[in-house]
Protein backbone atom coordinates (compact mmCIF):
# COMPACT_ATOMS: atom_id res chain seq x y z
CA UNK A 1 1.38 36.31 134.10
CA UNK A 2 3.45 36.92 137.45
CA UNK A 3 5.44 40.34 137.43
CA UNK A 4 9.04 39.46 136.51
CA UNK A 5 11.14 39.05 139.67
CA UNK A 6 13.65 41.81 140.63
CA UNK A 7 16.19 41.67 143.45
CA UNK A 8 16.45 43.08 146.55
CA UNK A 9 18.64 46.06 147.23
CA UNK A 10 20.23 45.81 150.99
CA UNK A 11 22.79 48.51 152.15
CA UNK A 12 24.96 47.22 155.24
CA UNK A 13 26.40 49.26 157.74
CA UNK A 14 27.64 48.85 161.11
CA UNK A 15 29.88 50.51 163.62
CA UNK A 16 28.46 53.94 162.48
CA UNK A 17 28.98 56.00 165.28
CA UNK A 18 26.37 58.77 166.24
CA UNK A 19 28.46 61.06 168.79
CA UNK A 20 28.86 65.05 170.21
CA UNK A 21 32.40 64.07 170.26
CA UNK A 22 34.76 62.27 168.08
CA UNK A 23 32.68 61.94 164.83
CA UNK A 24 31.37 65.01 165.02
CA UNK A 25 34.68 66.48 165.06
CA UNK A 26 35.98 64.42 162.00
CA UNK A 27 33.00 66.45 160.25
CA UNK A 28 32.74 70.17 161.35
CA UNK A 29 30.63 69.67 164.02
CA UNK A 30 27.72 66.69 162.90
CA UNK A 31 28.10 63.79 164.62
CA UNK A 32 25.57 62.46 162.11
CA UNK A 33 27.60 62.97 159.10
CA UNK A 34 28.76 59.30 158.92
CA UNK A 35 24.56 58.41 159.00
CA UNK A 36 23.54 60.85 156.70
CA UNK A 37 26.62 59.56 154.08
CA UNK A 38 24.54 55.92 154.62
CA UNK A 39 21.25 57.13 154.31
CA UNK A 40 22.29 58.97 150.91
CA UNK A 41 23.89 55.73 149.72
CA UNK A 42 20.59 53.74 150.55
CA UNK A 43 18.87 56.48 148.41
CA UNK A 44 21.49 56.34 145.53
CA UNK A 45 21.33 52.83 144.95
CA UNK A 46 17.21 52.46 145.70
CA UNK A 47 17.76 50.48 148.56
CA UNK A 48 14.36 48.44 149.88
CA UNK A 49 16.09 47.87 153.19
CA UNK A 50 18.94 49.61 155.01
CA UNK A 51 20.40 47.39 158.15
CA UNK A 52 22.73 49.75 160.52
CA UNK A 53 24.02 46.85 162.65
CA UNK A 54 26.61 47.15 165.45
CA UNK A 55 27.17 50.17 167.40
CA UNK A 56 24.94 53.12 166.03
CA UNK A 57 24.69 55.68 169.40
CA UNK A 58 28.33 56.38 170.83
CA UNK A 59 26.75 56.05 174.43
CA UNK A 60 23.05 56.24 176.02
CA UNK A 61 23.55 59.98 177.25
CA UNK A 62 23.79 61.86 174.26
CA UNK A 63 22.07 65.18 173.96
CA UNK A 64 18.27 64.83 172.78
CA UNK A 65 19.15 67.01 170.45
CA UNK A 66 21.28 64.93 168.73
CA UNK A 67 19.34 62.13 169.00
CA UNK A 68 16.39 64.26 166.75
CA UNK A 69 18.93 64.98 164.63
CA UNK A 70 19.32 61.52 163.18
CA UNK A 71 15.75 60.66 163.63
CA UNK A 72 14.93 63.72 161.91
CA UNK A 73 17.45 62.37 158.93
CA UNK A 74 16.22 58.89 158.71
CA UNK A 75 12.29 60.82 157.99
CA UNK A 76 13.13 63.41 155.42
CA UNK A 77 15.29 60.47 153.38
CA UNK A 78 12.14 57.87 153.98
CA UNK A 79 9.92 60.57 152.39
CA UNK A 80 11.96 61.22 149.74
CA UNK A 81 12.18 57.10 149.05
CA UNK A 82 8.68 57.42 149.58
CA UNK A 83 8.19 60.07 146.80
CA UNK A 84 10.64 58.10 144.47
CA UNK A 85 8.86 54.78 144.73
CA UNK A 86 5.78 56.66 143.84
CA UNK A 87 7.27 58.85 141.02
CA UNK A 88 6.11 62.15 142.75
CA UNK A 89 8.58 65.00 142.20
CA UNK A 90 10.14 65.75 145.63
């Protein structure tokens, strides 16, 4: 017997602005507030696939460290669905 079909879980998001600027002041200083607030969503609501369409990066010369900064998000929540999927404790 087939396992029974489930659906797929997509979160959406575009226009989510990674910045040293703007965004970062709307938040007390992380820009990547507004990706992290996705991220948590896609975790919430067992997402299998997350789609950040549109503008992401405010501009191509942001500090590196920054830029590791969402990276560095977008690992520790992929391990965590990781865990989840796999019913280990995190």
């Amino acid at each position: 017997m087939p396992p029974p079909a489930r659906d797929i879980v997509v979160v959406h998001s575009s226009d989510l602005p990674i910045d040293h600027d703007y965004t970062a002041r709307l938040h007390g200083g992380d820009g990547t507030a507004g990706l992290a607030c996705v991220l948590d969503a896609t975790r919430s609501a067992s997402a299998d696939v997350v789609i950040l369409a549109g503008d992401t990066f405010d501009h191509h010369r942001l500090p590196p460290a920054l830029i590791g900064r969402a990276a560095a998000l977008h690992r520790i929540r992929e391990t965590i669905l990781q865990k989840q999927r796999l019913s280990i404790p995190p």
